[in-house]
Protein backbone atom coordinates (compact mmCIF):
# COMPACT_ATOMS: atom_id res chain seq x y z
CA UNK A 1 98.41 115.26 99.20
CA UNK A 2 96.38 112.72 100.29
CA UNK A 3 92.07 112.58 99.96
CA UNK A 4 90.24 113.59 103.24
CA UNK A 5 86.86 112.24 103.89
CA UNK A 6 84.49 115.63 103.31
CA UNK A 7 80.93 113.53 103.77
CA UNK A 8 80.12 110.78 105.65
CA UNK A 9 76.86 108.58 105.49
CA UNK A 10 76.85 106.33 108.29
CA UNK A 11 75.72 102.85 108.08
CA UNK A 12 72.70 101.44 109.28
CA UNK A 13 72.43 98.12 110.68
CA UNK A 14 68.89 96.65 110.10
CA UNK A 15 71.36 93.14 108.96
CA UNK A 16 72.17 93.15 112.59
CA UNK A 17 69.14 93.15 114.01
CA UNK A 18 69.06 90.03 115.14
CA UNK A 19 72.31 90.15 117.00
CA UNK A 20 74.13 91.75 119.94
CA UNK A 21 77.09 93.59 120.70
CA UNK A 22 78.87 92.96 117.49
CA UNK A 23 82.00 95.00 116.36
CA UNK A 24 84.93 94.79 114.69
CA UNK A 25 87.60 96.95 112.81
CA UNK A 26 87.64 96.25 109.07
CA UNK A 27 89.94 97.39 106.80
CA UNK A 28 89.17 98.91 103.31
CA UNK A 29 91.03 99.94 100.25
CA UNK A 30 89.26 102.27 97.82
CA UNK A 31 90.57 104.15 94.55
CA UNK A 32 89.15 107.91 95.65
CA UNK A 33 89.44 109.16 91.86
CA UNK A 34 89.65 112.72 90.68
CA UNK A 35 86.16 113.61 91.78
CA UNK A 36 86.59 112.78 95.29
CA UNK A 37 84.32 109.61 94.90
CA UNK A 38 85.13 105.98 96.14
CA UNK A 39 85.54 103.37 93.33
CA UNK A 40 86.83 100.14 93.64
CA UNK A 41 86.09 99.30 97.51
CA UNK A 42 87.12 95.95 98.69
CA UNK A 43 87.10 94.52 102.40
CA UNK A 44 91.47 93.31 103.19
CA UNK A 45 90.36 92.52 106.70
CA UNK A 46 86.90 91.25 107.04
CA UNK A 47 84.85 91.21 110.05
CA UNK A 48 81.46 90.15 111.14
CA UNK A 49 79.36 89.70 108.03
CA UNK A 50 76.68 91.77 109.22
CA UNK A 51 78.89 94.71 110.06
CA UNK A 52 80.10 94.17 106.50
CA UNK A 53 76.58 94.59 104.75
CA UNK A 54 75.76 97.56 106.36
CA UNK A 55 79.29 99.44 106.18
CA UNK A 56 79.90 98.45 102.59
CA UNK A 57 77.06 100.66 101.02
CA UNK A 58 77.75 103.36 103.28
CA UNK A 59 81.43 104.07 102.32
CA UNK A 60 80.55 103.78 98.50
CA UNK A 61 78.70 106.88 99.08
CA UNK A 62 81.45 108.79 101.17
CA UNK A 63 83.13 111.95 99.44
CA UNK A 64 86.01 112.90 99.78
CA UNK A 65 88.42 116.03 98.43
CA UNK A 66 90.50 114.61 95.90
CA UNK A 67 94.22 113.31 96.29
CA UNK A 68 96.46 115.92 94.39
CA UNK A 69 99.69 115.42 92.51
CA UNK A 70 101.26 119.01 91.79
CA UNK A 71 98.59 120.80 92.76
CA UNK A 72 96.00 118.64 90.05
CA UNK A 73 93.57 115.87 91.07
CA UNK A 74 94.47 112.33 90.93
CA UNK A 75 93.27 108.87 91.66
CA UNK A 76 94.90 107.43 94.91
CA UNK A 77 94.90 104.12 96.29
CA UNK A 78 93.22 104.17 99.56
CA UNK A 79 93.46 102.30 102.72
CA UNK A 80 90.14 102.84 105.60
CA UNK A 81 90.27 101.27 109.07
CA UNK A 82 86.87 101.95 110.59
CA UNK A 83 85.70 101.09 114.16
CA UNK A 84 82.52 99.78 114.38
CA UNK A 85 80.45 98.83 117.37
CA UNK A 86 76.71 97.41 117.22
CA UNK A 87 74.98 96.59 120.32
């Protein structure tokens, strides 16, 4: 089974503040380990750098339920696409 995202913390954007109407849709891969928590979180498709400061923090702090092998917890390589939108 795959992890699934139980907590969220959303980004906040004060590195955008001096832009407008900036978005993107970067793509992440993560290890979720046993514990449900995001290790190893690198950007594969960058985007605007801004969007990048503020969305990087955010998903280090996401939880998720674990990726299980036979019923036990187990590290999985993760891929994220998130849509982001600042105006």
């Amino acid at each position: 089974m795959a992890p699934v995202v139980i907590s969220r913390v959303e980004p906040t954007y004060e590195s955008c503040a001096n832009e407008k109407n900036v978005w993107g849709f970067p793509i992440l891969e993560a290890i979720i380990d046993e514990r449900g928590q995001v290790r190893n979180l690198r950007l594969l498709k960058p985007v605007h750098p801004c969007l990048e400061k503020a969305i990087l923090p955010a998903i280090r702090q996401w939880r998720f339920k674990p990726g299980t092998l036979n019923g036990k917890p187990v590290p999985v390589i993760f891929n994220l696409t998130v849509n982001i939108h600042y105006r």
